[in-house]
PDB file of N, CA and C in Angstrom:
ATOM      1  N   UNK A   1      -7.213  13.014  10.088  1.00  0.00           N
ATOM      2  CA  UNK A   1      -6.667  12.736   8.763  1.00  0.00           C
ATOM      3  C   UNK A   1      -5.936  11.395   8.804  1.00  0.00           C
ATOM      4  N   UNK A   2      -6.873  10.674   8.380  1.00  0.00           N
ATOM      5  CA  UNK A   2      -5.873   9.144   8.236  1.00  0.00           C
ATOM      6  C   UNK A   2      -4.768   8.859   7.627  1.00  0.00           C
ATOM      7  N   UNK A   3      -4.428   9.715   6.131  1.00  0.00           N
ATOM      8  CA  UNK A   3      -3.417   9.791   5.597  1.00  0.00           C
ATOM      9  C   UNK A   3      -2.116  10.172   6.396  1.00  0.00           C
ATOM     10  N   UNK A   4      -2.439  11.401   7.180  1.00  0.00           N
ATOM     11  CA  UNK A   4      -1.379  11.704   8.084  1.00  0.00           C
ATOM     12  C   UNK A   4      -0.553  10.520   9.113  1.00  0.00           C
ATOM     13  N   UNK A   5      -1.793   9.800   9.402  1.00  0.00           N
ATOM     14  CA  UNK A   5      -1.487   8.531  10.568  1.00  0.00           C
ATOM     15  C   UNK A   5      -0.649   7.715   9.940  1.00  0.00           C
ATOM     16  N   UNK A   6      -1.088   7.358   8.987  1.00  0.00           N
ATOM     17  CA  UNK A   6      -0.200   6.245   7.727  1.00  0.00           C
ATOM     18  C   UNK A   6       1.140   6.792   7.788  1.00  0.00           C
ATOM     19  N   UNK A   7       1.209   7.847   7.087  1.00  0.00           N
ATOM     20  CA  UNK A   7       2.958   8.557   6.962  1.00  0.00           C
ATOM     21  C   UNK A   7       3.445   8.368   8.011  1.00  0.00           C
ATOM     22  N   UNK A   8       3.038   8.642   9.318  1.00  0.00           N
ATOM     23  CA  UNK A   8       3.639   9.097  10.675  1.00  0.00           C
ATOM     24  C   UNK A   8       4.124   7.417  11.113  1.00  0.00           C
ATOM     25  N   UNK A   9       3.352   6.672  10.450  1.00  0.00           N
ATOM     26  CA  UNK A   9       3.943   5.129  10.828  1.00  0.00           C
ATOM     27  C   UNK A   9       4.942   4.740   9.730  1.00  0.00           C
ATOM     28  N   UNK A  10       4.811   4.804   8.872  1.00  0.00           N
ATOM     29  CA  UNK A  10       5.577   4.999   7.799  1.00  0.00           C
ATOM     30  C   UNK A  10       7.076   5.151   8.223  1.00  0.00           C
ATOM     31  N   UNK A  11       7.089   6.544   8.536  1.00  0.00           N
ATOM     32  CA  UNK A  11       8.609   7.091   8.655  1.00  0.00           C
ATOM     33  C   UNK A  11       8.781   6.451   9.949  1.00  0.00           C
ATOM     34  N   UNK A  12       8.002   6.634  10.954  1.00  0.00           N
ATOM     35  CA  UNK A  12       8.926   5.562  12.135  1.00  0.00           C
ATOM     36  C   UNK A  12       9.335   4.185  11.907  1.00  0.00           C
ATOM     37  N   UNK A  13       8.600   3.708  10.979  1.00  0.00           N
ATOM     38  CA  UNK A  13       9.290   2.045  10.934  1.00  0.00           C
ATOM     39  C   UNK A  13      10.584   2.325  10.073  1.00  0.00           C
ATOM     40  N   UNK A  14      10.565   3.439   9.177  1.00  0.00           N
ATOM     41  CA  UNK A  14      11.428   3.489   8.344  1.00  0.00           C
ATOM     42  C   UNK A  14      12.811   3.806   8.962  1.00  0.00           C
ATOM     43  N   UNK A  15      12.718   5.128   9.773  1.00  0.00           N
ATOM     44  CA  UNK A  15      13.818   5.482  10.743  1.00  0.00           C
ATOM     45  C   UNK A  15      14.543   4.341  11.914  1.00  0.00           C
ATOM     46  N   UNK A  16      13.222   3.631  12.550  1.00  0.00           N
ATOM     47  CA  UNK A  16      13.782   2.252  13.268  1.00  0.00           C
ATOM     48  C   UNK A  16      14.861   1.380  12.445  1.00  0.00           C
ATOM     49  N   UNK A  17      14.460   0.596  11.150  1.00  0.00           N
ATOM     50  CA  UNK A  17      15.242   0.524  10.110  1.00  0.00           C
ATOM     51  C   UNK A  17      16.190   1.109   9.728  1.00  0.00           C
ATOM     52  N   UNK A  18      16.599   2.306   9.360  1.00  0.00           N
ATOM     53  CA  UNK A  18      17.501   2.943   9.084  1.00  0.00           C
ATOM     54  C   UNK A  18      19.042   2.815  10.439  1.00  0.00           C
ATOM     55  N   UNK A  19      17.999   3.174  11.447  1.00  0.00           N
ATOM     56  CA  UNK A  19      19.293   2.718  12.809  1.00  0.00           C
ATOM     57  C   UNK A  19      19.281   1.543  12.682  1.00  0.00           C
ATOM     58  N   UNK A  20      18.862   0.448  12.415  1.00  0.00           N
ATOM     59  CA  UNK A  20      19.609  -0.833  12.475  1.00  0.00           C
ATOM     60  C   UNK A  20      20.516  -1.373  11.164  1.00  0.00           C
ATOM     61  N   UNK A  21      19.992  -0.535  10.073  1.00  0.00           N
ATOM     62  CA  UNK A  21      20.647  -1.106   9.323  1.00  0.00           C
ATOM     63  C   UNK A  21      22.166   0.347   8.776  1.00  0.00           C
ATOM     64  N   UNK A  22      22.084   1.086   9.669  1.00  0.00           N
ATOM     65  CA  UNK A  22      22.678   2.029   9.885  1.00  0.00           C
ATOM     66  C   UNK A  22      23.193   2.678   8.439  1.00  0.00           C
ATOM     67  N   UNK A  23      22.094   2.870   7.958  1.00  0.00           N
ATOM     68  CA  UNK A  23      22.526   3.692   6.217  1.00  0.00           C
ATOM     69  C   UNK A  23      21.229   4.917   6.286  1.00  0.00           C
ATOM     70  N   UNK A  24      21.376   5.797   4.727  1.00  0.00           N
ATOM     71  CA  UNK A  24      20.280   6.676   4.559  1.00  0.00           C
ATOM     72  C   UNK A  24      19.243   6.041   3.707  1.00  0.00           C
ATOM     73  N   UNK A  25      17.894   6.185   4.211  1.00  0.00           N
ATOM     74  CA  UNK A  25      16.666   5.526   3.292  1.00  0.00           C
ATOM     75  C   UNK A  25      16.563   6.435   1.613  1.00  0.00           C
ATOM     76  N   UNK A  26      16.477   5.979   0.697  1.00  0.00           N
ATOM     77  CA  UNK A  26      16.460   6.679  -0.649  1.00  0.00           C
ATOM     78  C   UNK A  26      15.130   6.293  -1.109  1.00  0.00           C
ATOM     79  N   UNK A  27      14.533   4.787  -0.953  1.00  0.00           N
ATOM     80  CA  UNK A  27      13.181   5.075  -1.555  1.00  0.00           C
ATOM     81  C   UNK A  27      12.472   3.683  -0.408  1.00  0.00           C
ATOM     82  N   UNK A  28      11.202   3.943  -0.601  1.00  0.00           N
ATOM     83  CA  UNK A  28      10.124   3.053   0.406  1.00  0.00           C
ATOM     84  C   UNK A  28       8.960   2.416  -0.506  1.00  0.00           C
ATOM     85  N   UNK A  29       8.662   1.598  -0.525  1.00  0.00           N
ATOM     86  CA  UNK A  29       7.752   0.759  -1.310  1.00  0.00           C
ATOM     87  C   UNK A  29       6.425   0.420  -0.623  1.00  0.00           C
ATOM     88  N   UNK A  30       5.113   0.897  -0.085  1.00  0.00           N
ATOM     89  CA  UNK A  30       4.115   0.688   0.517  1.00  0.00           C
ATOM     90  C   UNK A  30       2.506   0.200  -0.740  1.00  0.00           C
ATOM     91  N   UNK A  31       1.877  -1.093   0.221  1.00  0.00           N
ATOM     92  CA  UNK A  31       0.900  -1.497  -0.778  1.00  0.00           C
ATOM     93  C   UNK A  31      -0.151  -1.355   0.376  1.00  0.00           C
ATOM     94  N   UNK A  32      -1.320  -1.366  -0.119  1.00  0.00           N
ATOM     95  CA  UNK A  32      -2.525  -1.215   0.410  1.00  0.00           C
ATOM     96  C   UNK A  32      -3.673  -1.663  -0.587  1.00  0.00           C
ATOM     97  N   UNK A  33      -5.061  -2.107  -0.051  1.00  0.00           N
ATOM     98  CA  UNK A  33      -5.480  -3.093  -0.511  1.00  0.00           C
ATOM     99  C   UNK A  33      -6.903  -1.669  -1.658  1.00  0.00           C
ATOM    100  N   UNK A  34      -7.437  -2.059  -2.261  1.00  0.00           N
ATOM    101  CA  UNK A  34      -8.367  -0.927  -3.066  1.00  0.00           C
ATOM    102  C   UNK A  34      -9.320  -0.492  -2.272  1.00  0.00           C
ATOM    103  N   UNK A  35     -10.164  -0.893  -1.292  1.00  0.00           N
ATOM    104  CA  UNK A  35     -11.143  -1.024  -0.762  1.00  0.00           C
ATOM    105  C   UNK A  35     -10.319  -0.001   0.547  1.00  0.00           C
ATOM    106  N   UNK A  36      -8.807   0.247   1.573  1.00  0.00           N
ATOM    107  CA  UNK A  36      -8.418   1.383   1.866  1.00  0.00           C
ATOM    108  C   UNK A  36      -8.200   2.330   1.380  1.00  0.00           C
ATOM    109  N   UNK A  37      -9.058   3.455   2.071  1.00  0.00           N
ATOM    110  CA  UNK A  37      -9.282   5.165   1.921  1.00  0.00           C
ATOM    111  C   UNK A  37      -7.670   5.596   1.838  1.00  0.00           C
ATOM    112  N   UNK A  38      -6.688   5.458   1.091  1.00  0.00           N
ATOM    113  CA  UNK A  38      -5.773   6.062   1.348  1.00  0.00           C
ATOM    114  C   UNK A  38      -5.545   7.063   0.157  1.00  0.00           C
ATOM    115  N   UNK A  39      -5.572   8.305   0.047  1.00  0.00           N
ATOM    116  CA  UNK A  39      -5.488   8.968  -1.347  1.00  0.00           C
ATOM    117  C   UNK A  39      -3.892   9.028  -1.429  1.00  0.00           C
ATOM    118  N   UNK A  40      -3.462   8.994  -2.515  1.00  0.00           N
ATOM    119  CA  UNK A  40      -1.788   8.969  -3.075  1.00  0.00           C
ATOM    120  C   UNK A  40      -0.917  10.295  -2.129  1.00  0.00           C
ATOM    121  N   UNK A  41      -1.748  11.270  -2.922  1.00  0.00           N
ATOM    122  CA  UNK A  41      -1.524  12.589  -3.177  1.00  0.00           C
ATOM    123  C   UNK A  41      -0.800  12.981  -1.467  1.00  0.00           C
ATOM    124  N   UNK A  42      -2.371  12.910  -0.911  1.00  0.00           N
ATOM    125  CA  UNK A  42      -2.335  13.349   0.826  1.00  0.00           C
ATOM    126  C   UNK A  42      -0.908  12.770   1.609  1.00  0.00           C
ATOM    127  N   UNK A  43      -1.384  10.894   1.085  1.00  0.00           N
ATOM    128  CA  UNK A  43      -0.117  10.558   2.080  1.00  0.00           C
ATOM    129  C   UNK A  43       1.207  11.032   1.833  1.00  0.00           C
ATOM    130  N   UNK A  44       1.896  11.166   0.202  1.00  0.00           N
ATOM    131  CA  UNK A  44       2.888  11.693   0.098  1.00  0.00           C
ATOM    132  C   UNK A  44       3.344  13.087   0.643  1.00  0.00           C
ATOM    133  N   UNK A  45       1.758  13.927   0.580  1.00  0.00           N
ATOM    134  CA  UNK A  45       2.559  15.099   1.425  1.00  0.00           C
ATOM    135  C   UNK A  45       3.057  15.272   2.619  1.00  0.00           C
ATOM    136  N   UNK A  46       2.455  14.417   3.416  1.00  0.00           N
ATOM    137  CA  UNK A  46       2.045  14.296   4.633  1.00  0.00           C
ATOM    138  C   UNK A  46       3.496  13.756   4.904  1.00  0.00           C
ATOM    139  N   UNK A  47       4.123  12.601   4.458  1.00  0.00           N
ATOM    140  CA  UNK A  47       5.272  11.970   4.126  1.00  0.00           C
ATOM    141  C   UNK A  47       6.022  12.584   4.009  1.00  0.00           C
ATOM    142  N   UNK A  48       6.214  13.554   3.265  1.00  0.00           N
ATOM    143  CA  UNK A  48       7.366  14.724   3.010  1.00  0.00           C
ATOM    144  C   UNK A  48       7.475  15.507   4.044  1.00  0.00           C
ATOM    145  N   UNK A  49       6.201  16.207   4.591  1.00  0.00           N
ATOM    146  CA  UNK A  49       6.520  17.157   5.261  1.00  0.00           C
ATOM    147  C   UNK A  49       6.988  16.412   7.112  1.00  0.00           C
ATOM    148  N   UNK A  50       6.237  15.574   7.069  1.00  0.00           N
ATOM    149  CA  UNK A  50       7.160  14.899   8.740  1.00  0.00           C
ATOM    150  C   UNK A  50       8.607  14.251   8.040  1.00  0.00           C
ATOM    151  N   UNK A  51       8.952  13.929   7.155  1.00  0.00           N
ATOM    152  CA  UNK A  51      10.218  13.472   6.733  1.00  0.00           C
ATOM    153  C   UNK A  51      11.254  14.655   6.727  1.00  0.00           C
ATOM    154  N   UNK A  52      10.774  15.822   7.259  1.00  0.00           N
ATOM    155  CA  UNK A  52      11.937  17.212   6.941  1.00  0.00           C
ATOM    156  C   UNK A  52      12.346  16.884   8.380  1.00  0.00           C
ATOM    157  N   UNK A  53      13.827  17.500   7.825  1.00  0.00           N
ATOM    158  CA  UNK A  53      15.249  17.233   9.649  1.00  0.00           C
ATOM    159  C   UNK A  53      15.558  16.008   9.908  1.00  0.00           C
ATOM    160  N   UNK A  54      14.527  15.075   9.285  1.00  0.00           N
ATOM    161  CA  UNK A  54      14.959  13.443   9.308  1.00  0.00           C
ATOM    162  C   UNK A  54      15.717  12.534   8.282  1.00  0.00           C
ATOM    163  N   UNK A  55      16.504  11.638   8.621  1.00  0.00           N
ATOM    164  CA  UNK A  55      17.184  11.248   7.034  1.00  0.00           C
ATOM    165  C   UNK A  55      16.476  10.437   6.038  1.00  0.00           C
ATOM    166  N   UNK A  56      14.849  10.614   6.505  1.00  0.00           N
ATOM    167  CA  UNK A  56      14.235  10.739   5.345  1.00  0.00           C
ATOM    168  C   UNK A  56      13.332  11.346   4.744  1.00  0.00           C
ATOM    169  N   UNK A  57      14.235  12.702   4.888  1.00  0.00           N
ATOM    170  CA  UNK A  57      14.084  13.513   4.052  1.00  0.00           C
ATOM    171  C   UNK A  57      14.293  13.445   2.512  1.00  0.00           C
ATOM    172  N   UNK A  58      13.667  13.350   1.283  1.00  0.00           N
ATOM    173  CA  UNK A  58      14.454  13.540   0.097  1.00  0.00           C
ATOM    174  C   UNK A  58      13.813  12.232  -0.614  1.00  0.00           C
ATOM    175  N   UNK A  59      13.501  11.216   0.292  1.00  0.00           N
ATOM    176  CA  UNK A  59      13.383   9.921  -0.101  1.00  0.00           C
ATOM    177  C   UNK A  59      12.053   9.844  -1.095  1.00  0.00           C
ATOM    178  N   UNK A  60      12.159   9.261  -1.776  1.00  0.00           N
ATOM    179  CA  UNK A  60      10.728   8.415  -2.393  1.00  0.00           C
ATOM    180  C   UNK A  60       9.910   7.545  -1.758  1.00  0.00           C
ATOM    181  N   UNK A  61       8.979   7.880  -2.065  1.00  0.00           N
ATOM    182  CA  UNK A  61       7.688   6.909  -1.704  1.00  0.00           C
ATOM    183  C   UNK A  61       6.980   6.108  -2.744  1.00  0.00           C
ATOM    184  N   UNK A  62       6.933   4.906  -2.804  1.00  0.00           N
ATOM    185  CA  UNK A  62       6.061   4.553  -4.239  1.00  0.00           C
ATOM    186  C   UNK A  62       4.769   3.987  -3.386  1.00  0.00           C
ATOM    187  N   UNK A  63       3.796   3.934  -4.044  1.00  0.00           N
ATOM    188  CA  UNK A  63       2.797   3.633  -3.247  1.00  0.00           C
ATOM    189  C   UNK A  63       1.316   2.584  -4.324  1.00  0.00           C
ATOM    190  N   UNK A  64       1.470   1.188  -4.090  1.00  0.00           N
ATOM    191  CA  UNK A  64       0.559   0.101  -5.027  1.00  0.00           C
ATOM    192  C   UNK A  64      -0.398  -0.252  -4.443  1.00  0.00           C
ATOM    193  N   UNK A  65      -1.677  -0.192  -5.249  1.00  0.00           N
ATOM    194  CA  UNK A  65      -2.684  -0.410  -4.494  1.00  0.00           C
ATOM    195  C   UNK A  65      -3.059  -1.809  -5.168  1.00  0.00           C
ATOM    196  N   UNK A  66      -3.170  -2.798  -4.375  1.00  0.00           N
ATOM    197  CA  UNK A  66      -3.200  -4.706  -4.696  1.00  0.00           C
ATOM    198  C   UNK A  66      -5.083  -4.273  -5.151  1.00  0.00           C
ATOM    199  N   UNK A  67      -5.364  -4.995  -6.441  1.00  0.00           N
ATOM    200  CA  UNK A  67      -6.641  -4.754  -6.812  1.00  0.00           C
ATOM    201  C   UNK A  67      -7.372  -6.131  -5.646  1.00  0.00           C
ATOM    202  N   UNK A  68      -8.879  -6.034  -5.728  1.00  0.00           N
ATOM    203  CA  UNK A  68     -10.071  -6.293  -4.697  1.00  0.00           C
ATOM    204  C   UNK A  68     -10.259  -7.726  -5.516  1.00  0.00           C
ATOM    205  N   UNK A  69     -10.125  -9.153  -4.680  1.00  0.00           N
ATOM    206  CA  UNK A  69     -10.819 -10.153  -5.467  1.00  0.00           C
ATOM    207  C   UNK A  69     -12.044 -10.461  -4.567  1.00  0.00           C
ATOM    208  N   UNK A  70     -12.885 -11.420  -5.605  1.00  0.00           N
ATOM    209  CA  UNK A  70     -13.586 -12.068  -5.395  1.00  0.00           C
ATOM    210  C   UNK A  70     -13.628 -13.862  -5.724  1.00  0.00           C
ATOM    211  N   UNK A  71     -14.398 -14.451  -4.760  1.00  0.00           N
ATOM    212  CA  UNK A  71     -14.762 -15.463  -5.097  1.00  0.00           C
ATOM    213  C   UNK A  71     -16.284 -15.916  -5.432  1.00  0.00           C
ATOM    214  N   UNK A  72     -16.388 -16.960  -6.617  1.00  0.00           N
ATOM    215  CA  UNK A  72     -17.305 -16.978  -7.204  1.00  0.00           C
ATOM    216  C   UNK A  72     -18.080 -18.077  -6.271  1.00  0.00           C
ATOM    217  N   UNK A  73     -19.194 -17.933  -5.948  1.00  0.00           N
ATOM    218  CA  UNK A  73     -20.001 -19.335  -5.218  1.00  0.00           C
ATOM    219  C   UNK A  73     -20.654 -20.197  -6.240  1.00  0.00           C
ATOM    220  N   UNK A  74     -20.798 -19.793  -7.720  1.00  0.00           N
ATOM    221  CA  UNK A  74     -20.909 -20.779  -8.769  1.00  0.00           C
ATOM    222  C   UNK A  74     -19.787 -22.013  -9.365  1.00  0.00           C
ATOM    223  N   UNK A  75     -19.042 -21.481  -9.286  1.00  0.00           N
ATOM    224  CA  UNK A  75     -17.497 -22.411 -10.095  1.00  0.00           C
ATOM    225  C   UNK A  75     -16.647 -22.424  -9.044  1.00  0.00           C
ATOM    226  N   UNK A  76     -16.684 -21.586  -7.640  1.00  0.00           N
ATOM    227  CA  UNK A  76     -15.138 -21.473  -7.043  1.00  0.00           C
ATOM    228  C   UNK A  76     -14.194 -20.776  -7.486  1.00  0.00           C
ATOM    229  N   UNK A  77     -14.472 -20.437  -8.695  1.00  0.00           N
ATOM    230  CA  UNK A  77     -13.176 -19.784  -9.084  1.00  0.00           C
ATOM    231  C   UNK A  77     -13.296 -18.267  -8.136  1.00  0.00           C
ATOM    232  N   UNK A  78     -11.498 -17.487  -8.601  1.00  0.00           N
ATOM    233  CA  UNK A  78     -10.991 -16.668  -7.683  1.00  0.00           C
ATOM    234  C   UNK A  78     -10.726 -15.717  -8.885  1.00  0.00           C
ATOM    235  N   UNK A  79     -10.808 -14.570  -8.506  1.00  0.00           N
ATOM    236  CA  UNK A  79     -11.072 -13.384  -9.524  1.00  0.00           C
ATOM    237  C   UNK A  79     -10.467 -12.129  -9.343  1.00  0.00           C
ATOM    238  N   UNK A  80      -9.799 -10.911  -9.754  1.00  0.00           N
ATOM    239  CA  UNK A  80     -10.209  -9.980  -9.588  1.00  0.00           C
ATOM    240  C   UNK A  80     -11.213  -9.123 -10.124  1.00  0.00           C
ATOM    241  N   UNK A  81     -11.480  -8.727  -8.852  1.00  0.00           N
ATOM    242  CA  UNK A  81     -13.446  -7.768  -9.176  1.00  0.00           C
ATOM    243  C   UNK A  81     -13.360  -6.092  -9.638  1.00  0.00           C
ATOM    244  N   UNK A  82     -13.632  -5.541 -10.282  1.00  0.00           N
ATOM    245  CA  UNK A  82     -14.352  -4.254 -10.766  1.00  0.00           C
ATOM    246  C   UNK A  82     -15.460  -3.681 -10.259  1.00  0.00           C
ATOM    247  N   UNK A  83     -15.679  -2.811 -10.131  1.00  0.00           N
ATOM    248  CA  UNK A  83     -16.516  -1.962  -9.359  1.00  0.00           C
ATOM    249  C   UNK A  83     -17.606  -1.905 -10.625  1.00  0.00           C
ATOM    250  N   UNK A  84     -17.360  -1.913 -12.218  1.00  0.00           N
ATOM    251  CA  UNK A  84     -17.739  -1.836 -13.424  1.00  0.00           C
ATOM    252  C   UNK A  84     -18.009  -3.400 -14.133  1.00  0.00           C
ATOM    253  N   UNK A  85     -17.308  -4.333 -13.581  1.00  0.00           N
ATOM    254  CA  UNK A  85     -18.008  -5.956 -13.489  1.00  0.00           C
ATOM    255  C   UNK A  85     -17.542  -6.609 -12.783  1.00  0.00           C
ATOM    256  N   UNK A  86     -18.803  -7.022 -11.923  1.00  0.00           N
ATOM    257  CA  UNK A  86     -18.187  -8.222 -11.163  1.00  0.00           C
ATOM    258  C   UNK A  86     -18.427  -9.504 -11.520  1.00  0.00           C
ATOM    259  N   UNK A  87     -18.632 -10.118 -12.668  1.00  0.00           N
ATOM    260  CA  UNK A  87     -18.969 -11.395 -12.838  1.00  0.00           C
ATOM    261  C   UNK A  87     -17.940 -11.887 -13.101  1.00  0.00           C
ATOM    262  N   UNK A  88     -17.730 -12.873 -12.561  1.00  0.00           N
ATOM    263  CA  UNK A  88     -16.518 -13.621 -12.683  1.00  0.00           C
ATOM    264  C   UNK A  88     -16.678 -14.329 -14.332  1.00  0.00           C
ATOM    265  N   UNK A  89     -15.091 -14.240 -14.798  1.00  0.00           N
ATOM    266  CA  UNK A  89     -14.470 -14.617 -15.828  1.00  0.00           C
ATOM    267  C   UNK A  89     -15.025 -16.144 -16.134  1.00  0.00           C
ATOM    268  N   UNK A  90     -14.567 -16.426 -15.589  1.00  0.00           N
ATOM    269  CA  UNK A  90     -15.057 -18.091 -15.598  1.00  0.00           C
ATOM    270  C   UNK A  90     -16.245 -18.591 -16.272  1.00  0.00           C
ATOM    271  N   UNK A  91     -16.902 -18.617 -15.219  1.00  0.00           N
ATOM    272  CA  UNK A  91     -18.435 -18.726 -15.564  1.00  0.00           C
ATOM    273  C   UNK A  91     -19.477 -17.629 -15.791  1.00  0.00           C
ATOM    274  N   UNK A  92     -19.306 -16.457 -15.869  1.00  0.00           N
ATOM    275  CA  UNK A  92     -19.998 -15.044 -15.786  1.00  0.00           C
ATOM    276  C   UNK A  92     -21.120 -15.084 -14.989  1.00  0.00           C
ATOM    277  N   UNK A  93     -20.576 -15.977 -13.669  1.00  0.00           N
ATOM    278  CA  UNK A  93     -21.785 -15.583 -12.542  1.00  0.00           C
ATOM    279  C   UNK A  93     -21.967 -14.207 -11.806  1.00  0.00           C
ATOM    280  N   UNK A  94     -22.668 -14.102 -11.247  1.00  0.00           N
ATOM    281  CA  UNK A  94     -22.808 -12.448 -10.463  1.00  0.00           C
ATOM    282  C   UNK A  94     -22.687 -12.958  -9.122  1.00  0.00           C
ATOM    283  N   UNK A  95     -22.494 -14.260  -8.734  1.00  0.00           N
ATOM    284  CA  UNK A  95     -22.905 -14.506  -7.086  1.00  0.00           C
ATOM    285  C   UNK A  95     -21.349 -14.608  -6.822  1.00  0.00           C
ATOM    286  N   UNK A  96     -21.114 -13.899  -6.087  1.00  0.00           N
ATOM    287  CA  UNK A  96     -19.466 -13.848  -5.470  1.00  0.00           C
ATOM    288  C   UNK A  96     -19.772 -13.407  -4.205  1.00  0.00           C
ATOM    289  N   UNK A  97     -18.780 -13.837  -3.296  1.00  0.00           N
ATOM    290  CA  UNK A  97     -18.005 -13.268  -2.223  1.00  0.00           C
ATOM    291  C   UNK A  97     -16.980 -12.103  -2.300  1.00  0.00           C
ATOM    292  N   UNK A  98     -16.775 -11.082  -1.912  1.00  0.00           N
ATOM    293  CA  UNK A  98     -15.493 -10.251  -1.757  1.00  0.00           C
ATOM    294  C   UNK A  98     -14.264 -11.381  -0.624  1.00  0.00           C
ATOM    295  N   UNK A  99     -13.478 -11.395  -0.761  1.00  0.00           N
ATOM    296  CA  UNK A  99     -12.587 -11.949  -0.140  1.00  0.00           C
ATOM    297  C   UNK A  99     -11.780 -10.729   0.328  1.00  0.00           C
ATOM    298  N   UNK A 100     -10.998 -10.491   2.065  1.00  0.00           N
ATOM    299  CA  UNK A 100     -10.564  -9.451   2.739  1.00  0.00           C
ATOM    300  C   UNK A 100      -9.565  -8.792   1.837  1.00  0.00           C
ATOM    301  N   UNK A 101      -9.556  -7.761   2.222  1.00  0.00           N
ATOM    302  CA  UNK A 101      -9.100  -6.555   0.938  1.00  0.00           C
ATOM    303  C   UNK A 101      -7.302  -6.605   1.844  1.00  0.00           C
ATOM    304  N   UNK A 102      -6.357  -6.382   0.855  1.00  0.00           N
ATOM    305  CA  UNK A 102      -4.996  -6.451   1.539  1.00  0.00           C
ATOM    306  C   UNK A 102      -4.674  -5.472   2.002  1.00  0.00           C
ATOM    307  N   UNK A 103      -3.957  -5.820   3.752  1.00  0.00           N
ATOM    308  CA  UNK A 103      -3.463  -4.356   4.640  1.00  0.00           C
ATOM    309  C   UNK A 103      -2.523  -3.698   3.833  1.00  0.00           C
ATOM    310  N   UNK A 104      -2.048  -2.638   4.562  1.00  0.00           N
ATOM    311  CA  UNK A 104      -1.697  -1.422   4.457  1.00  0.00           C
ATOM    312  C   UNK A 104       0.075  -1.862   4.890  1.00  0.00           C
ATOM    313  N   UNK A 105       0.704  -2.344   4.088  1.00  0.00           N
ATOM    314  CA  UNK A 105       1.721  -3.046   4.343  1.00  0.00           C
ATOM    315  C   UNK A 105       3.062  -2.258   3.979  1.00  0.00           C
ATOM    316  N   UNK A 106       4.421  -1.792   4.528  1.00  0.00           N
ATOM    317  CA  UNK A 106       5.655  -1.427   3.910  1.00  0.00           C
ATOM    318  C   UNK A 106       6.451  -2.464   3.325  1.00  0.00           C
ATOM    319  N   UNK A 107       6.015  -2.821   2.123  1.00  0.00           N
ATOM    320  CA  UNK A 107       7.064  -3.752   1.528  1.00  0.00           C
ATOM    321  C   UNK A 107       8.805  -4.245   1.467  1.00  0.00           C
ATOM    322  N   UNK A 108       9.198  -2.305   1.048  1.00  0.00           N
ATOM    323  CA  UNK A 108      10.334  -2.619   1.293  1.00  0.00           C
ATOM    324  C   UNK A 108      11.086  -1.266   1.086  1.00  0.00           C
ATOM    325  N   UNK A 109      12.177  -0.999   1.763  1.00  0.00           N
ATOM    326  CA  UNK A 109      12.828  -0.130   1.849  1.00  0.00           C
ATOM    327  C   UNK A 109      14.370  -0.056   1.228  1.00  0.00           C
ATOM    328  N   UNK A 110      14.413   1.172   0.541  1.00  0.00           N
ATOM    329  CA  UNK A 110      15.980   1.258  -0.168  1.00  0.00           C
ATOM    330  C   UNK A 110      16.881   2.057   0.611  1.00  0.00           C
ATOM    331  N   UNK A 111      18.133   1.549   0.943  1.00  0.00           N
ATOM    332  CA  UNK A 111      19.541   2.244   1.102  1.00  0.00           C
ATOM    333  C   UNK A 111      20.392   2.628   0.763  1.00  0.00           C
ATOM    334  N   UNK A 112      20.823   3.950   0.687  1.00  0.00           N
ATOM    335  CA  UNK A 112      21.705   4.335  -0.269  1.00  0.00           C
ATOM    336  C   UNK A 112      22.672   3.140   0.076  1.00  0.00           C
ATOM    337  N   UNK A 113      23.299   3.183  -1.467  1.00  0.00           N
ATOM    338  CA  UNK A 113      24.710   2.022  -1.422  1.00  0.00           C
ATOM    339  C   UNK A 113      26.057   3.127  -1.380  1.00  0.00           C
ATOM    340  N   UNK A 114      27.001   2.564  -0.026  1.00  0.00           N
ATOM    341  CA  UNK A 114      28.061   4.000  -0.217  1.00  0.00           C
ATOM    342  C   UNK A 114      29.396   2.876  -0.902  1.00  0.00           C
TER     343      UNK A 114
END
């Protein structure tokens, strides 16, 4: 279960963090690119349930998925692509490149303020 793997990295970078910045985590901000298999649903559970006994427990997860561009080999231009059209805006060519889809990144993490 890949979703599981994700969470399980998740909360350790989060907990590493948490001891250095020595507060409780309240919410976590993670992006991943469209083209990663990550379903919402799975990772949050998965998230919750290794987050129990830990102090982040309770916390939020928001989770953005960065849409898929392309580049056009007619005009150059840079796009985001649809699975429902890919012709670029520009010139309404069909000849594109996919350009690498964005990792699986933790943006940013919240601390409670005491």
């Amino acid at each position: 279960m890949h979703e599981a793997a994700v969470a399980q990295g998740l909360i350790e970078a989060i907990l590493c963090e948490a001891e250095k910045q020595g507060g409780r985590p309240i919410r976590a901000r993670m992006s991943c690119g469209t083209l990663n298999a990550v379903n919402d649903e799975v990772v949050r559970f998965a998230f919750e349930a290794i987050a129990e006994g830990t102090v982040c427990e309770g916390m939020t997860l928001e989770i953005e998925h960065k849409p898929l561009q392309a580049k056009c080999r007619t005009c150059g231009g840079t796009y985001i692509v649809t699975l429902s059209d890919a012709r670029c805006p520009r010139c309404a060519g069909t000849d594109f490149e996919l350009l690498p889809d964005a990792p699986l990144v933790l943006d940013e993490i919240e601390f409670e303020k005491e």
